[in-house]
Protein backbone atom coordinates (compact mmCIF):
# COMPACT_ATOMS: atom_id res chain seq x y z
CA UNK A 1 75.03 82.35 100.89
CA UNK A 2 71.19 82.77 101.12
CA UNK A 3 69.54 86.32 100.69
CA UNK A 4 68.35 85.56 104.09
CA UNK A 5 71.35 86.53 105.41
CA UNK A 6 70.14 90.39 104.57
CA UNK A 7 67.71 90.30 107.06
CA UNK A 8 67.38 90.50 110.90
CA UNK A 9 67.51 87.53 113.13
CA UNK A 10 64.11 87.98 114.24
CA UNK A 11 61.47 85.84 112.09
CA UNK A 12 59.44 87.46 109.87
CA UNK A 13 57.01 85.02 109.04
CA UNK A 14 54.27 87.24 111.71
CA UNK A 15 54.80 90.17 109.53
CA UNK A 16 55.34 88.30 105.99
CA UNK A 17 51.04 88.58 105.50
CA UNK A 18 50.90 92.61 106.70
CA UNK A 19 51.24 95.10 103.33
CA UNK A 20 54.21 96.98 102.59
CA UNK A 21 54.04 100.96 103.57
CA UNK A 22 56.29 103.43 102.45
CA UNK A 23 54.95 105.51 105.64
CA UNK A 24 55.89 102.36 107.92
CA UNK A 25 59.52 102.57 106.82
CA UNK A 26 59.56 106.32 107.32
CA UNK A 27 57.79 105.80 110.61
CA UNK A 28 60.38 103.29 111.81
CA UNK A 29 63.60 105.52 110.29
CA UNK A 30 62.26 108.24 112.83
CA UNK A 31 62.33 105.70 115.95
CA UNK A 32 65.82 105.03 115.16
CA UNK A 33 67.38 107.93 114.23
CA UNK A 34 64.85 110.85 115.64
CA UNK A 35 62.92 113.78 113.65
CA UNK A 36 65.11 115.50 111.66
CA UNK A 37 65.41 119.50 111.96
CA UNK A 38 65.63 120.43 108.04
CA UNK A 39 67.75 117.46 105.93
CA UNK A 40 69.15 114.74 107.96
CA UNK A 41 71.94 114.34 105.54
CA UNK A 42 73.20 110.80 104.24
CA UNK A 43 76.66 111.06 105.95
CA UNK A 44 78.15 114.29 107.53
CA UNK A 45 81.60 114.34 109.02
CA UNK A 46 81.85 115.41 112.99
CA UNK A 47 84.25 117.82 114.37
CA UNK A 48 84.33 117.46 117.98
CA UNK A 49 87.94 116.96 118.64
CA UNK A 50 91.22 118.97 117.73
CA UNK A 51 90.66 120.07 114.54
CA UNK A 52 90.44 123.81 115.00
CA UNK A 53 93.46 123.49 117.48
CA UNK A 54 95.90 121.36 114.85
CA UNK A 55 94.40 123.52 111.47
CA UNK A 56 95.74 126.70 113.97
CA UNK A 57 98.78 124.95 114.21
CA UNK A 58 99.32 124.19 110.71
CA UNK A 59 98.40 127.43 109.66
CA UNK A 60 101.03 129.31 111.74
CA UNK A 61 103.41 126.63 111.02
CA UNK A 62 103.24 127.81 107.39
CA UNK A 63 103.84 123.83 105.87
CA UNK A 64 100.19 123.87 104.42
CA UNK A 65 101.10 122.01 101.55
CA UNK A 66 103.09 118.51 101.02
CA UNK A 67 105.47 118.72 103.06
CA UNK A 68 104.85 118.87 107.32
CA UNK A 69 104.75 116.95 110.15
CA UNK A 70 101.07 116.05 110.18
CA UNK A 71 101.67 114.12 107.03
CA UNK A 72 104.18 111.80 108.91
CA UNK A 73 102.02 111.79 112.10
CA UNK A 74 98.57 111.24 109.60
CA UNK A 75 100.17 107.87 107.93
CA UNK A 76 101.92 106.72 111.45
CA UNK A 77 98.62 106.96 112.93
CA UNK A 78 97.12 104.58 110.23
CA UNK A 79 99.14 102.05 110.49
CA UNK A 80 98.58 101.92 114.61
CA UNK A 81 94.80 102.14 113.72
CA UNK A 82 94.97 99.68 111.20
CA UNK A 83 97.77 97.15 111.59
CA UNK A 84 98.93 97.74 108.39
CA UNK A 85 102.94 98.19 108.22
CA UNK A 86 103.26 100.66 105.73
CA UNK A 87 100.66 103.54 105.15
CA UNK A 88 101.33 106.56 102.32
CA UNK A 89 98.50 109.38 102.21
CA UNK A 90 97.54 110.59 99.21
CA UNK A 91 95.46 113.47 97.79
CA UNK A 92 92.00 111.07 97.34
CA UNK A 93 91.06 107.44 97.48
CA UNK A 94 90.80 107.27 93.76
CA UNK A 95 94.33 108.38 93.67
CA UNK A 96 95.31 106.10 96.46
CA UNK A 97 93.35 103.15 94.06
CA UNK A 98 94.86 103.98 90.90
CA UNK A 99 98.69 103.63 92.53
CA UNK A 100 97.80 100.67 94.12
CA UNK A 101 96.73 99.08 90.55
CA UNK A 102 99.90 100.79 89.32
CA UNK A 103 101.88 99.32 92.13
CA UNK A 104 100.58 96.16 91.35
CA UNK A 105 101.98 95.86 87.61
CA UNK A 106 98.25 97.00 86.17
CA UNK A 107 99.12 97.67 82.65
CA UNK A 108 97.36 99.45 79.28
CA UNK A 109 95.19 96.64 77.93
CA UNK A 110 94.94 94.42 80.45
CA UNK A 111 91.89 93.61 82.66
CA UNK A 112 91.15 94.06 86.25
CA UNK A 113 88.24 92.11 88.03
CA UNK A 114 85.55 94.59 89.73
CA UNK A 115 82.08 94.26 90.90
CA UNK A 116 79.57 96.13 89.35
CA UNK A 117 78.07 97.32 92.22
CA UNK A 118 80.87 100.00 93.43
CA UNK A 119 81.48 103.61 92.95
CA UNK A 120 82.71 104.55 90.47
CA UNK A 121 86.28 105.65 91.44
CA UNK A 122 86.88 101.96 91.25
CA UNK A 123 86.50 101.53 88.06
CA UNK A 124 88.11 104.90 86.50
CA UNK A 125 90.99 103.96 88.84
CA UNK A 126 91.21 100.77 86.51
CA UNK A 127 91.22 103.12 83.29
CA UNK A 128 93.26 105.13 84.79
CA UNK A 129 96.03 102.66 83.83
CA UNK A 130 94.52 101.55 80.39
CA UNK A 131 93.25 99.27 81.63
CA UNK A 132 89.62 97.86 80.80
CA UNK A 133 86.98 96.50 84.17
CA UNK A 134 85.94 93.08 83.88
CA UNK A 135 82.70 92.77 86.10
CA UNK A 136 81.48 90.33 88.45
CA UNK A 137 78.46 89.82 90.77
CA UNK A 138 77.89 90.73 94.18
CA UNK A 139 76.58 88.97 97.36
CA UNK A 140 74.01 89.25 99.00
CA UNK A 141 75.37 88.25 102.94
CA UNK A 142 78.36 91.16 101.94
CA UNK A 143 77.01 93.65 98.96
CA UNK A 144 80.38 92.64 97.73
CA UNK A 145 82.12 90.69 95.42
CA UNK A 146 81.19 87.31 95.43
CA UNK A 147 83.48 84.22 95.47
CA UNK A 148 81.47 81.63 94.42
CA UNK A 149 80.68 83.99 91.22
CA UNK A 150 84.24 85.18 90.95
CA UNK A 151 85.14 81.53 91.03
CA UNK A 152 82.53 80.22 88.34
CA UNK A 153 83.76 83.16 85.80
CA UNK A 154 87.18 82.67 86.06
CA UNK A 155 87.25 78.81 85.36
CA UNK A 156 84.86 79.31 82.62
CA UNK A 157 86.79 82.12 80.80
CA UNK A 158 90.60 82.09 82.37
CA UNK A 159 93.78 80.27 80.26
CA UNK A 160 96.36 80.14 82.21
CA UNK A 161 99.30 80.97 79.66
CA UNK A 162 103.25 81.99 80.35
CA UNK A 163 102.11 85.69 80.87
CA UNK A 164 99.90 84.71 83.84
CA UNK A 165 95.64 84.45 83.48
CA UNK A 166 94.90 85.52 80.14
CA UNK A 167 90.73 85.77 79.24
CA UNK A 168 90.21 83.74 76.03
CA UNK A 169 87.64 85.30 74.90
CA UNK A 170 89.02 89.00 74.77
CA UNK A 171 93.22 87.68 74.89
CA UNK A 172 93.91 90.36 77.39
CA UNK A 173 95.99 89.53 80.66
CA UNK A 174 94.18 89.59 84.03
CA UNK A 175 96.20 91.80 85.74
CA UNK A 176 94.37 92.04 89.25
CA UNK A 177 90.96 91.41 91.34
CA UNK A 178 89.68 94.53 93.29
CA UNK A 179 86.85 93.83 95.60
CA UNK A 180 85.30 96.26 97.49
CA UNK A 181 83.96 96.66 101.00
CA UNK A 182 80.42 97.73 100.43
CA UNK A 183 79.34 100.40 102.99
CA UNK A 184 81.69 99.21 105.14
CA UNK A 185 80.54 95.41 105.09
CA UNK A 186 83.74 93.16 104.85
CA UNK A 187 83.76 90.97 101.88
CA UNK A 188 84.77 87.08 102.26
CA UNK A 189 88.90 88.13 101.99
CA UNK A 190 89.33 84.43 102.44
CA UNK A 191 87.67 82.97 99.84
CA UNK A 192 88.16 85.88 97.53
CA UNK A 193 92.35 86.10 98.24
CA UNK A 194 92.39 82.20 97.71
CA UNK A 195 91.03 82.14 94.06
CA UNK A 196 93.22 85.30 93.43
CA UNK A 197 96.53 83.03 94.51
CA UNK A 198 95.34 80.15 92.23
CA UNK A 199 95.21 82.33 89.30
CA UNK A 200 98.17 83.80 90.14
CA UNK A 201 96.15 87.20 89.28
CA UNK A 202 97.49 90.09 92.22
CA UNK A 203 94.79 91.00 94.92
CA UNK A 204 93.85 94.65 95.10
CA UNK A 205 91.75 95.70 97.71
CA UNK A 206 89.34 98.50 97.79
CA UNK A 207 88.52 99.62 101.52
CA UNK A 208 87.41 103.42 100.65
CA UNK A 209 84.63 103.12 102.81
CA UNK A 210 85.57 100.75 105.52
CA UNK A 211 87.66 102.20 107.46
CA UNK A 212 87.82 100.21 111.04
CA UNK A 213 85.76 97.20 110.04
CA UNK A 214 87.54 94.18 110.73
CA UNK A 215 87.37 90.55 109.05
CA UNK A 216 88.39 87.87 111.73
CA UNK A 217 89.31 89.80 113.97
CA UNK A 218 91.92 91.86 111.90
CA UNK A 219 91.42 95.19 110.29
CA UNK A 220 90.25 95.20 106.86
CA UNK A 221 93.28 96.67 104.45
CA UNK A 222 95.81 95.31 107.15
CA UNK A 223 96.50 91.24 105.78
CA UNK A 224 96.76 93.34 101.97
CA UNK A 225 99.59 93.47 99.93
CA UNK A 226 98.07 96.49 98.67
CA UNK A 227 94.68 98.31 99.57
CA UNK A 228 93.59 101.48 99.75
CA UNK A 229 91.26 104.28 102.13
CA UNK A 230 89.39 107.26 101.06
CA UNK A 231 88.89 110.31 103.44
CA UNK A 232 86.73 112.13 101.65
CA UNK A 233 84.16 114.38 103.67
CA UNK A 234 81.27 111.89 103.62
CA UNK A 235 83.85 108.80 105.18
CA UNK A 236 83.63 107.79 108.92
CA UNK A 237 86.80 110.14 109.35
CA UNK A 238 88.05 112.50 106.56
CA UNK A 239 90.86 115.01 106.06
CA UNK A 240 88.60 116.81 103.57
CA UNK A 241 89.72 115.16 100.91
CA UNK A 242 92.46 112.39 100.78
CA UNK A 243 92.95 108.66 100.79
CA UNK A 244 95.87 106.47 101.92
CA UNK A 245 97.90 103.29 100.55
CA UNK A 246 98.60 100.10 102.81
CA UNK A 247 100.55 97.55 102.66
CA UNK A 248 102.80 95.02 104.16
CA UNK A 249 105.71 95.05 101.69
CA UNK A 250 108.38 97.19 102.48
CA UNK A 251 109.76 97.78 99.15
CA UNK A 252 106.16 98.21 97.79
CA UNK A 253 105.47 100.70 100.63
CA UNK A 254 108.83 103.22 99.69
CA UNK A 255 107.35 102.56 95.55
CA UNK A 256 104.52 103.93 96.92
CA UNK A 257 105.70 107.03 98.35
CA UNK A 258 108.22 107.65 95.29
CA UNK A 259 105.45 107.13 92.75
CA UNK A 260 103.04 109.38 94.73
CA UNK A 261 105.31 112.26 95.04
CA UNK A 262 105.99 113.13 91.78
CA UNK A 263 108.87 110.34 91.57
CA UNK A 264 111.47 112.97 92.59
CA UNK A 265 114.57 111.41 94.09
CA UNK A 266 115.75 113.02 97.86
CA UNK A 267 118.58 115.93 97.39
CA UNK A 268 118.62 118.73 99.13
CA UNK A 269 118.39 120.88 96.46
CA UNK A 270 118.42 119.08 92.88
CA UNK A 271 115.07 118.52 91.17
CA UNK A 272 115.51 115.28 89.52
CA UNK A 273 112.90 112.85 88.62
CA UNK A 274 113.43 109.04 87.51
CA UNK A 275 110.27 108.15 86.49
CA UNK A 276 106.68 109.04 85.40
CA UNK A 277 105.15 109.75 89.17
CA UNK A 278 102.16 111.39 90.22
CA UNK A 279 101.12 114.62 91.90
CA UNK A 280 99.52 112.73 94.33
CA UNK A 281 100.63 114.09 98.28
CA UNK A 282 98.69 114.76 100.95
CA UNK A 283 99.14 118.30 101.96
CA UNK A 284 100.21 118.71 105.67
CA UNK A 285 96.68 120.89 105.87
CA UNK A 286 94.70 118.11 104.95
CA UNK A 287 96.77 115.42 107.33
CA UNK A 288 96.21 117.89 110.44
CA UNK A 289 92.44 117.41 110.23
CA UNK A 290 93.02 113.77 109.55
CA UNK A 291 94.86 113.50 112.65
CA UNK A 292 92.27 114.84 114.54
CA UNK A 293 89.76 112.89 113.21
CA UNK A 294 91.66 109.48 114.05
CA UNK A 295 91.86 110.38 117.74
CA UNK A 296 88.26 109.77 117.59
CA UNK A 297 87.60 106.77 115.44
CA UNK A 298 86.66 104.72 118.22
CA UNK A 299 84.30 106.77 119.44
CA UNK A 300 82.79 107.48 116.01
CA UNK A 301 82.56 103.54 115.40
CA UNK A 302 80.68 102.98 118.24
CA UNK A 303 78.26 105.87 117.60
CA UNK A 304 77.52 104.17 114.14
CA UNK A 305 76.80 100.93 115.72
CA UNK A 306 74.81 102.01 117.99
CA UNK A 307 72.20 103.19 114.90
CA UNK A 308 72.99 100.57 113.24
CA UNK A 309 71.57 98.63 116.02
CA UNK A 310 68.60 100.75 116.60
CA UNK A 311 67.93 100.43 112.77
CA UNK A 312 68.09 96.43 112.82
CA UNK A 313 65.95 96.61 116.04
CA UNK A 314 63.08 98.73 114.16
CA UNK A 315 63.07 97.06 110.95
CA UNK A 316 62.52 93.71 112.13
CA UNK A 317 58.83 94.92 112.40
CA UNK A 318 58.51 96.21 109.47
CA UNK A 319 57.16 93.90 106.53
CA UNK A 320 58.78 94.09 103.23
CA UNK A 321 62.17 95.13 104.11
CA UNK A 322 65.34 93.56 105.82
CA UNK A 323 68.00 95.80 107.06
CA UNK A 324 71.75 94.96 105.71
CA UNK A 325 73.61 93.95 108.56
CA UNK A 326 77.48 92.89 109.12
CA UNK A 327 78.51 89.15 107.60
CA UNK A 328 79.20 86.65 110.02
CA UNK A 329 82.74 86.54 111.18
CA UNK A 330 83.13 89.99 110.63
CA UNK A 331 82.79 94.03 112.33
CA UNK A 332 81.75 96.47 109.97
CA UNK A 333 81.67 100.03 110.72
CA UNK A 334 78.26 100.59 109.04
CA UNK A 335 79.82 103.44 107.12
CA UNK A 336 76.08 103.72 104.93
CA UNK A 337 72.90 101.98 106.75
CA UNK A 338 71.38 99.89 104.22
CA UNK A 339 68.00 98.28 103.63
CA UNK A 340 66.51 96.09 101.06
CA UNK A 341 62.90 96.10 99.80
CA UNK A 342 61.58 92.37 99.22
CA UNK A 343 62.00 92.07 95.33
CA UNK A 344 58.04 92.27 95.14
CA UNK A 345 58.18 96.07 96.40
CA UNK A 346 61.54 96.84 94.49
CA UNK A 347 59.27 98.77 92.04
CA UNK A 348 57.97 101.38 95.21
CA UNK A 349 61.74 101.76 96.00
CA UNK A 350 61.77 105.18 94.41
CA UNK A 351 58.17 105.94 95.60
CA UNK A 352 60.10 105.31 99.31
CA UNK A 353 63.07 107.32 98.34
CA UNK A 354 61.10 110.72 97.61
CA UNK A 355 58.70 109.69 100.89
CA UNK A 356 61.64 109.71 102.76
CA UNK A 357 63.34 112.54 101.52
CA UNK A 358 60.35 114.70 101.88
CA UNK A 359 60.39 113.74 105.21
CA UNK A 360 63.75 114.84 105.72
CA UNK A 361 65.60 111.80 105.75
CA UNK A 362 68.45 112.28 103.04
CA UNK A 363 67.89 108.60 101.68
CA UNK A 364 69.61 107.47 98.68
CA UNK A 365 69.40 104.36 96.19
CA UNK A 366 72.56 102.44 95.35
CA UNK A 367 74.81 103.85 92.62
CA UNK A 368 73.78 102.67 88.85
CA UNK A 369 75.94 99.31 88.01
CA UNK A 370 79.05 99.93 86.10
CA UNK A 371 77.88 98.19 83.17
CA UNK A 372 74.59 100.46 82.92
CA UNK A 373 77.08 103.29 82.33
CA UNK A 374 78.03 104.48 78.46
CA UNK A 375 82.06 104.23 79.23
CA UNK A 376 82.07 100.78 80.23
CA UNK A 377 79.02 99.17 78.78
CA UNK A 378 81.05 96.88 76.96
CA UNK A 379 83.51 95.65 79.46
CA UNK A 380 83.05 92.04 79.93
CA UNK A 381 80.96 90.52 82.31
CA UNK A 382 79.35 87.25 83.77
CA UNK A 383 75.57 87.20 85.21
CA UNK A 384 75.33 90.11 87.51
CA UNK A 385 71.73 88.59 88.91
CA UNK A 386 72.34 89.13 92.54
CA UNK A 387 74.15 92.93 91.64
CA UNK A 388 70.57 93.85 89.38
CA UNK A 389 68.52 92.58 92.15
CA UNK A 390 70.92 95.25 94.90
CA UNK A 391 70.05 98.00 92.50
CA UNK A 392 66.98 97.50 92.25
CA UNK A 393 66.09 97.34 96.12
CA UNK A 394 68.72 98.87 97.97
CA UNK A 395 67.78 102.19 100.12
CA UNK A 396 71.48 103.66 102.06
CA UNK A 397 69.77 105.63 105.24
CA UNK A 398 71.07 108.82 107.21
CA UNK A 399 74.42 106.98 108.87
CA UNK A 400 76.62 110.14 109.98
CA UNK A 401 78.15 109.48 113.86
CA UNK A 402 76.50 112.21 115.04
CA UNK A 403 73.15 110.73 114.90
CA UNK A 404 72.10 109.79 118.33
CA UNK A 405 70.30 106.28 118.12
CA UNK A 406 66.87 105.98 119.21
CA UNK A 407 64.43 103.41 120.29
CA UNK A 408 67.29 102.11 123.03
């Protein structure tokens, strides 16, 4: 799909001719989001609900740790607000990653398909297991992984052999693809699940930061064998710090649980353990905030697209950039407002970042590419083009809930 898909649907071709302005982009920031008193932070959490009441409860309860009833009533909420039939909280998302790609049969020495452009808990998830990233380019219509690339690198590089998709040119297995919803944009799941089943390579997907999106018209993380959610305290909703594990499988869905807590079979009493597991439970502290925080998703959601609105609306005027809106067929929850300087301007991009910060706005660029970093600069790769150009351009705007949209 066409960069133009970035952009607004408003033509640009009356504003194509005016000069770019750092101060114009500030200018039209303010009109959507108002004048910020002291930092307008990137993403703050809201607490507006019953969080003080269930943290009391908790408290006096005395289960603060991983064992309570708001861990039960945390992961039965998920899987009404998600669809999903199975959900297991965990301590983080990374956590909640790196037992999916366990889950999943990720071994030591094989490879796992990632974009580039991600944070970075993706990929240490991936070496988490010993395994080693193999990156591939992004879209421009999503952020996120991009089928049509995915599809080119795997037929030019991928033997299928009697131990499933094996990369010829390093002999490792290709244990799993992981793409990622950027900011909360939905990648195509379609397109991307397809090539996974013709490779016979197991889909892993990474929805950190898109909690409530949908992708026709279901909830992203709910169609998964396996995905998982971060709550950390910059996510739409967050429990402080925690992620969860979905999935559809049944089986996959009690491995989850057992792996996650430590691997310790149910007695009453006896301690007794039956496999390598991981520390990795919620505590019942953590869960009680969560819970709180889900009773209000909707109304958080629709607070973020309301900016996001006000932001499109704004930065149609404004020439040199395009604002990052949702892909067709698809609702995301605008976790992180994104725009994109024309690649003529990408060299002002930091000039912009430190205009808008001194202005208050807590802008931010995109994260460095996963390849750019010293641990994985030589994990295999195809052309990351489209990813290089993101970097390069990409601005993520002030996107917390509780930023009342202007210019309405």
């Amino acid at each position: 799909m066409s960069e133009a898909r970035v952009g607004t649907t408003a033509t640009r071709s009356d504003i194509s001719t005016r000069t770019f302005d750092p101060k114009a982009v500030v200018d039209a920031v303010r009109r959507a989001a108002g004048t910020p008193k002291g930092i307008l932070g990137l993403h703050e959490p809201v607490f507006a609900g019953n969080e003080v009441a269930y943290l009391e409860e908790c408290i006096k309860s005395t289960f603060v740790s991983s064992v309570g009833p708001f861990v039960d009533r945390f992961e039965r909420m998920l899987e009404e607000a998600t669809g999903a039939k199975r959900a297991v909280a965990v301590v983080n998302g990374t956590a909640a990653l790196h037992a999916c790609f366990r889950l999943a049969g990720v071994e030591p020495g094989d490879e796992v398909i990632s974009p580039a452009l991600t944070f970075i808990a993706t990929t240490n998830a991936i070496a988490y297991c010993g395994a080693v990233p193999h990156f591939v380019d992004s879209s421009f219509a999503t952020l996120g992984m991009d089928p049509r690339a995915l599809a080119a690198r795997l037929e030019r590089i991928v033997e299928r052999t009697p131990k499933g998709a094996v990369n010829r040119e390093t002999g490792r297995r290709i244990a799993a693809i992981s793409p990622m919803h950027t900011f909360g944009h939905p990648v195509e799941l379609d397109e991307i699940a397809a090539i996974a089943r013709d490779w016979g390579i197991a889909l892993v997907e990474d929805a950190a930061e898109s909690l409530g999106s949908t992708y026709k018209g279901h909830a992203v993380g709910s169609q998964a064998r396996l995905a998982a959610l971060s709550f950390n305290g910059n996510k739409i909703v967050t429990t402080g710090g925690g992620g969860a594990i979905l999935t559809n499988d049944e089986e996959l869905g009690r491995r989850a649980k057992h792996l996650t807590t430590t691997a310790k079979l149910p007695h009453k009493w006896a301690f007794v353990h039956d496999e390598i597991g991981f520390n990795y439970r919620l505590p019942n502290l953590n869960a009680a905030l969560g819970c709180a925080q889900l009773e209000q998703l909707e109304g958080f959601l629709a607070s973020k697209r309301r900016l996001a609105a006000a932001y499109e609306r704004v930065f149609a005027e404004v020439p040199g950039v395009c604002f990052s809106r949702e892909p067709e067929g698809t609702t995301s929850n605008y976790w992180l407002n994104a725009i994109l300087l024309d690649e003529a301007h990408a060299g002002r991009r930091d000039d912009l970042l430190t205009a808008l910060n001194e202005a208050g706005f807590g802008a931010r660029p995109a994260w460095t590419l996963m390849h750019r970093l010293p641990m994985f600069s030589d994990s295999p790769r195809g052309d990351l083009a489209t990813a290089e150009s993101i970097e390069r351009r990409l601005i993520n705007l002030p996107s917390s809930a509780s930023i009342r949209a202007r210019d309405e």
